[in-house]
Protein backbone atom coordinates (compact mmCIF):
# COMPACT_ATOMS: atom_id res chain seq x y z
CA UNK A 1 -1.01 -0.78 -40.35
CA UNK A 2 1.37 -2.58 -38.47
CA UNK A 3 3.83 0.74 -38.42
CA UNK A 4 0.77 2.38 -36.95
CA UNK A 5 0.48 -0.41 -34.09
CA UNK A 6 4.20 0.39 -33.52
CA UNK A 7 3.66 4.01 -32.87
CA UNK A 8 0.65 3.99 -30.98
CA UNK A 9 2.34 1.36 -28.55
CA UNK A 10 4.93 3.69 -27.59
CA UNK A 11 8.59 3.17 -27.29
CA UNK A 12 8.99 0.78 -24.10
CA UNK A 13 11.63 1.39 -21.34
CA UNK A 14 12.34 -1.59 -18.79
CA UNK A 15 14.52 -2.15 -15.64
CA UNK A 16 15.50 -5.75 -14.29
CA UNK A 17 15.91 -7.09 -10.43
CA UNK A 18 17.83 -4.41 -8.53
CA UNK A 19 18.30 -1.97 -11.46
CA UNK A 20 17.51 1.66 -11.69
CA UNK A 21 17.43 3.45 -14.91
CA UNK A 22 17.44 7.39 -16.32
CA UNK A 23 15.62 8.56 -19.38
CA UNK A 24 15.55 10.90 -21.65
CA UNK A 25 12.50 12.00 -23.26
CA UNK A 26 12.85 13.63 -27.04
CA UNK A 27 10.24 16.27 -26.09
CA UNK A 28 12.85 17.28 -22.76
CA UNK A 29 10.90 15.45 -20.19
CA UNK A 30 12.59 12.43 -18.31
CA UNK A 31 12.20 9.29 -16.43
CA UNK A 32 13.66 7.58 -13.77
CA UNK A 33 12.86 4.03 -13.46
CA UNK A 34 13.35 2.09 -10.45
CA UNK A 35 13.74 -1.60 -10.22
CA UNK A 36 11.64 -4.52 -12.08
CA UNK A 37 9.97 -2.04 -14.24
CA UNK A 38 7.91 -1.79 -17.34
CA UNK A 39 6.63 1.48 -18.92
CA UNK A 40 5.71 2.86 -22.22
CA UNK A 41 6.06 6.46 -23.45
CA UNK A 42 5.10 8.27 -26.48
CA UNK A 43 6.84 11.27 -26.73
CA UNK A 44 6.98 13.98 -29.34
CA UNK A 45 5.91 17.07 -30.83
CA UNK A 46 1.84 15.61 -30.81
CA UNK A 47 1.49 13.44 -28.57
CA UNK A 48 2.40 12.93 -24.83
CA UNK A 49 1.36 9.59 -22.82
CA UNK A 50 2.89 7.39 -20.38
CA UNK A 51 1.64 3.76 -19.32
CA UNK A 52 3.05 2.32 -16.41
CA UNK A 53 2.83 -1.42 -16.76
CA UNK A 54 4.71 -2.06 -13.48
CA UNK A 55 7.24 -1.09 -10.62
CA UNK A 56 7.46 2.43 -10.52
CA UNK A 57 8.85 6.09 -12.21
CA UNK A 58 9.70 9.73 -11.33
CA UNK A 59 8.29 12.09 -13.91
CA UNK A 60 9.56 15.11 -14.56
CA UNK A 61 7.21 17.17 -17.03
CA UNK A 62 8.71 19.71 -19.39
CA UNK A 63 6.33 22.83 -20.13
CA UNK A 64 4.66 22.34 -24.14
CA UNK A 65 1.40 22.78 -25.90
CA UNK A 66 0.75 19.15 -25.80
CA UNK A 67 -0.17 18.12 -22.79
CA UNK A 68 1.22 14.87 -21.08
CA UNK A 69 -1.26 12.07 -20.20
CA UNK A 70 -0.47 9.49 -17.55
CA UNK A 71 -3.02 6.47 -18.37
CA UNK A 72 -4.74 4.86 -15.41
CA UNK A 73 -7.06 1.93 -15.03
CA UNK A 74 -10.66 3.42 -16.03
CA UNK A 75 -8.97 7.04 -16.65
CA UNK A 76 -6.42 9.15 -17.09
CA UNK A 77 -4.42 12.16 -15.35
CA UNK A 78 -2.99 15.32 -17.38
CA UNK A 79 0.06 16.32 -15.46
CA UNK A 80 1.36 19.94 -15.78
CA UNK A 81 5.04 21.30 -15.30
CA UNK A 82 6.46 19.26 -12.44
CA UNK A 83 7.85 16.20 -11.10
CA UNK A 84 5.13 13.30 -10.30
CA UNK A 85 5.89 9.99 -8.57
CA UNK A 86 3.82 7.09 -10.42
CA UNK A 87 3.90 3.61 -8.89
CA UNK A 88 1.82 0.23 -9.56
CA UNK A 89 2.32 -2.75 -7.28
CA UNK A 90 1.77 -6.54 -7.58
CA UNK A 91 -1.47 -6.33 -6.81
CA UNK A 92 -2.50 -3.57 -9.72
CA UNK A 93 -2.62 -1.06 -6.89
CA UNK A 94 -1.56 2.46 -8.41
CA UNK A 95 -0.42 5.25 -6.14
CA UNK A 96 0.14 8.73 -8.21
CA UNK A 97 1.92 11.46 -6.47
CA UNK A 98 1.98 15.29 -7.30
CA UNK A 99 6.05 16.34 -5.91
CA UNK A 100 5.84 19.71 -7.43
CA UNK A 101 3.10 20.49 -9.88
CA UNK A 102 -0.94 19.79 -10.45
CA UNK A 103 -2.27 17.43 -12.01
CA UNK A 104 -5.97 16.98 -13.45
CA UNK A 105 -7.55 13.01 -13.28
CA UNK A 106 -10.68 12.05 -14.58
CA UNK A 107 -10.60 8.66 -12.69
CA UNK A 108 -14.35 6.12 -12.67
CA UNK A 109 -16.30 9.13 -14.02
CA UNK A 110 -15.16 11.53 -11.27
CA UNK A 111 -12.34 14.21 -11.98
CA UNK A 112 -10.31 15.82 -9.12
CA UNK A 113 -7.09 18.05 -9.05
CA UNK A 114 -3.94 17.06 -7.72
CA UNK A 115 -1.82 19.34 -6.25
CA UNK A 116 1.51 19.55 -4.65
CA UNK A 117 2.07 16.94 -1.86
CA UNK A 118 -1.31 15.47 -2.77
CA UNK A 119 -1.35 11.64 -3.62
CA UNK A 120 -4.00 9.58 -5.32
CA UNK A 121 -4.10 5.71 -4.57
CA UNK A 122 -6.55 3.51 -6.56
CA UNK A 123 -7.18 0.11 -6.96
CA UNK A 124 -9.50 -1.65 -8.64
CA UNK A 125 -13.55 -1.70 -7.53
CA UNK A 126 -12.29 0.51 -4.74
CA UNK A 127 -12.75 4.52 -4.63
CA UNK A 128 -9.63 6.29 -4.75
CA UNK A 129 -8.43 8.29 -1.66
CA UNK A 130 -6.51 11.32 -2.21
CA UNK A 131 -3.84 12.15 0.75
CA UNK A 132 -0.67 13.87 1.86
CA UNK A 133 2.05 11.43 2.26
CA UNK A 134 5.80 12.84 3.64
CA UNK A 135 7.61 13.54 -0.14
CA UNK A 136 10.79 12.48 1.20
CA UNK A 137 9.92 9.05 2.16
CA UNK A 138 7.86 8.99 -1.05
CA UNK A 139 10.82 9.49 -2.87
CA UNK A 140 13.21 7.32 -0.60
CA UNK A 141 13.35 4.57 -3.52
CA UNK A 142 15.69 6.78 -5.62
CA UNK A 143 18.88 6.72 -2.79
CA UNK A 144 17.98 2.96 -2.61
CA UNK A 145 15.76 2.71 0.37
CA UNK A 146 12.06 1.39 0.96
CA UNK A 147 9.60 3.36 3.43
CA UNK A 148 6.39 1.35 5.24
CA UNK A 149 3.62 1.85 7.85
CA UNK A 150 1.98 -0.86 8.39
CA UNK A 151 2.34 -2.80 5.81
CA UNK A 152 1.92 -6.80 5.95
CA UNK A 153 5.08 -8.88 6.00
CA UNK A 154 3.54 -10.47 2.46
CA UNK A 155 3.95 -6.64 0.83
CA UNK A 156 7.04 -6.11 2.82
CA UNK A 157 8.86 -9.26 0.68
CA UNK A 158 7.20 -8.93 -2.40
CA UNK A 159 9.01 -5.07 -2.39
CA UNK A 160 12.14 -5.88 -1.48
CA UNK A 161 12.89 -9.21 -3.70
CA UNK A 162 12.36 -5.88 -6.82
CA UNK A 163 15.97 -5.57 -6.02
CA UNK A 164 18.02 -8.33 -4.66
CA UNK A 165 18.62 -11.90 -6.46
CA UNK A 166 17.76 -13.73 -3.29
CA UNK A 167 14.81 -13.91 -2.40
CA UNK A 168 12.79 -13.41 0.56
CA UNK A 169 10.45 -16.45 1.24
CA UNK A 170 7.68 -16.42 3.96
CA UNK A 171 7.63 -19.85 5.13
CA UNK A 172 5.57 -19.47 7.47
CA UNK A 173 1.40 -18.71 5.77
CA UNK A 174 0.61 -16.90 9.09
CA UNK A 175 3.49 -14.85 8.71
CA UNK A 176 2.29 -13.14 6.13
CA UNK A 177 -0.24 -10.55 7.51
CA UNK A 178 2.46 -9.39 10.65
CA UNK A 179 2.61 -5.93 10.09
CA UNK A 180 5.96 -3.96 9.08
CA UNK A 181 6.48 -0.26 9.87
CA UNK A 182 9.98 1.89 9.00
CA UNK A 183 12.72 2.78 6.32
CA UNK A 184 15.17 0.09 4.98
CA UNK A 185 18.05 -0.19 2.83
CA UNK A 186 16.89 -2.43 -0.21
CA UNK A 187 18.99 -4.58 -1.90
CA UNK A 188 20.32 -7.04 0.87
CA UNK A 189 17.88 -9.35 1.36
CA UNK A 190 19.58 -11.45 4.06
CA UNK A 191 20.21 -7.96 5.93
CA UNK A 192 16.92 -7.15 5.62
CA UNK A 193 15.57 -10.67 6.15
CA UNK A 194 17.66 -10.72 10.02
CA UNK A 195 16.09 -7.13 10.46
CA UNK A 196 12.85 -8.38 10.12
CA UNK A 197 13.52 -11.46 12.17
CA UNK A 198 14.70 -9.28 14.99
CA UNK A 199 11.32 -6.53 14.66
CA UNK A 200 9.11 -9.61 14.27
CA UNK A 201 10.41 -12.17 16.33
CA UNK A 202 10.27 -14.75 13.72
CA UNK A 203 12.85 -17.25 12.67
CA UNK A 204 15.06 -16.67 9.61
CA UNK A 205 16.67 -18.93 8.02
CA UNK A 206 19.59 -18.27 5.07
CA UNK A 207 20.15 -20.86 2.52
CA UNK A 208 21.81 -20.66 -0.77
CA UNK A 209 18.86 -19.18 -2.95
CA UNK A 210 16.72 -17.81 -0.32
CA UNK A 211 16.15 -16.71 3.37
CA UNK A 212 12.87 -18.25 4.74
CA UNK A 213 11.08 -16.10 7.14
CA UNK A 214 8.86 -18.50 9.79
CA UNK A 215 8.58 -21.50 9.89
């Protein structure tokens, strides 16, 4: 029984603060994992599924009679041949994104067809858009950047401390909803923290763990 338990958990793949990580599948697909990410995979000649616990992956699919499942809250998506872009955020938000390929999702009772350049965002108790996002900022994360449009300052930190030791703090509560627009290099967080002084007009401050935002 417990054996059984094993194998229907999957084999788990996991990334730390400002790692990135390439994978392997046995069945020929792969995975690239970006920072401060947790996903399981089962993988073989029966059975194909993926669960994305956080961060977020680039799937590429490998053609077989088995199809491959990527599990999402209250449903599921059956991805062809392709490459897919799966991402969950702190706030259990999941974004999944068709780069080359279709994909079918039964999703709240409802099923819909991805296809290339479409992207489905749910979250939960709220119905799930599908749109066309620009691939190559969707895909930014894998040279190391991180794309936004109008995104709050609170979403903007929680993002980039995925990939740099210090820390973004917003010191200032009010702070927290300014809205952030454009592309940034990830990984320096006292870079990024003076950038987002500057574009906000807010005060940063640098100290030895962390650089306060506000305040």
């Amino acid at each position: 029984m417990v054996a059984m338990q094993s194998a229907l958990a999957g084999t788990r793949y996991e990334t730390g603060i400002g790692e990135q990580r390439r994978v392997m599948l046995v069945e020929g697909s792969s995975l690239f994992l970006d920072a401060a990410t947790r996903v399981r995979v089962l993988a073989n000649s029966s059975r194909r599924r993926l669960w994305l616990d956080q961060g977020r992956v680039s799937l590429i699919v490998t053609p077989a009679p088995v199809p491959f499942t990527i599990a999402l809250d209250n449903g599921a998506a059956i991805a062809g041949p392709g490459k897919f872009d799966l991402r969950r955020d702190a706030e259990d938000r999941i974004a999944l994104t068709a780069l080359a390929g279709q994909a079918e999702v039964a999703l709240n009772g409802t099923n819909r067809v991805l296809e290339t350049g479409d992207r489905l965002r749910a979250q939960p108790g709220v119905a799930a858009p599908i749109d066309r996002p620009d691939l190559d900022t969707t895909q930014a994360w894998q040279s190391g950047r991180a794309a936004f449009q109008d995104d709050r300052l609170a979403f903007v930190v929680a993002e980039a401390n995925r990939y740099s030791p210090t820390k973004l703090v917003i010191a200032d509560p009010g702070a927290a909803d300014l809205r952030v627009s454009g592309m940034y290099r990830m990984g320096d967080n006292l870079a990024l923290g003076q950038a987002l002084g500057q574009l906000l007009s807010i005060r940063v401050r640098p100290t030895d763990e962390a650089v306060l935002l506000g305040g």
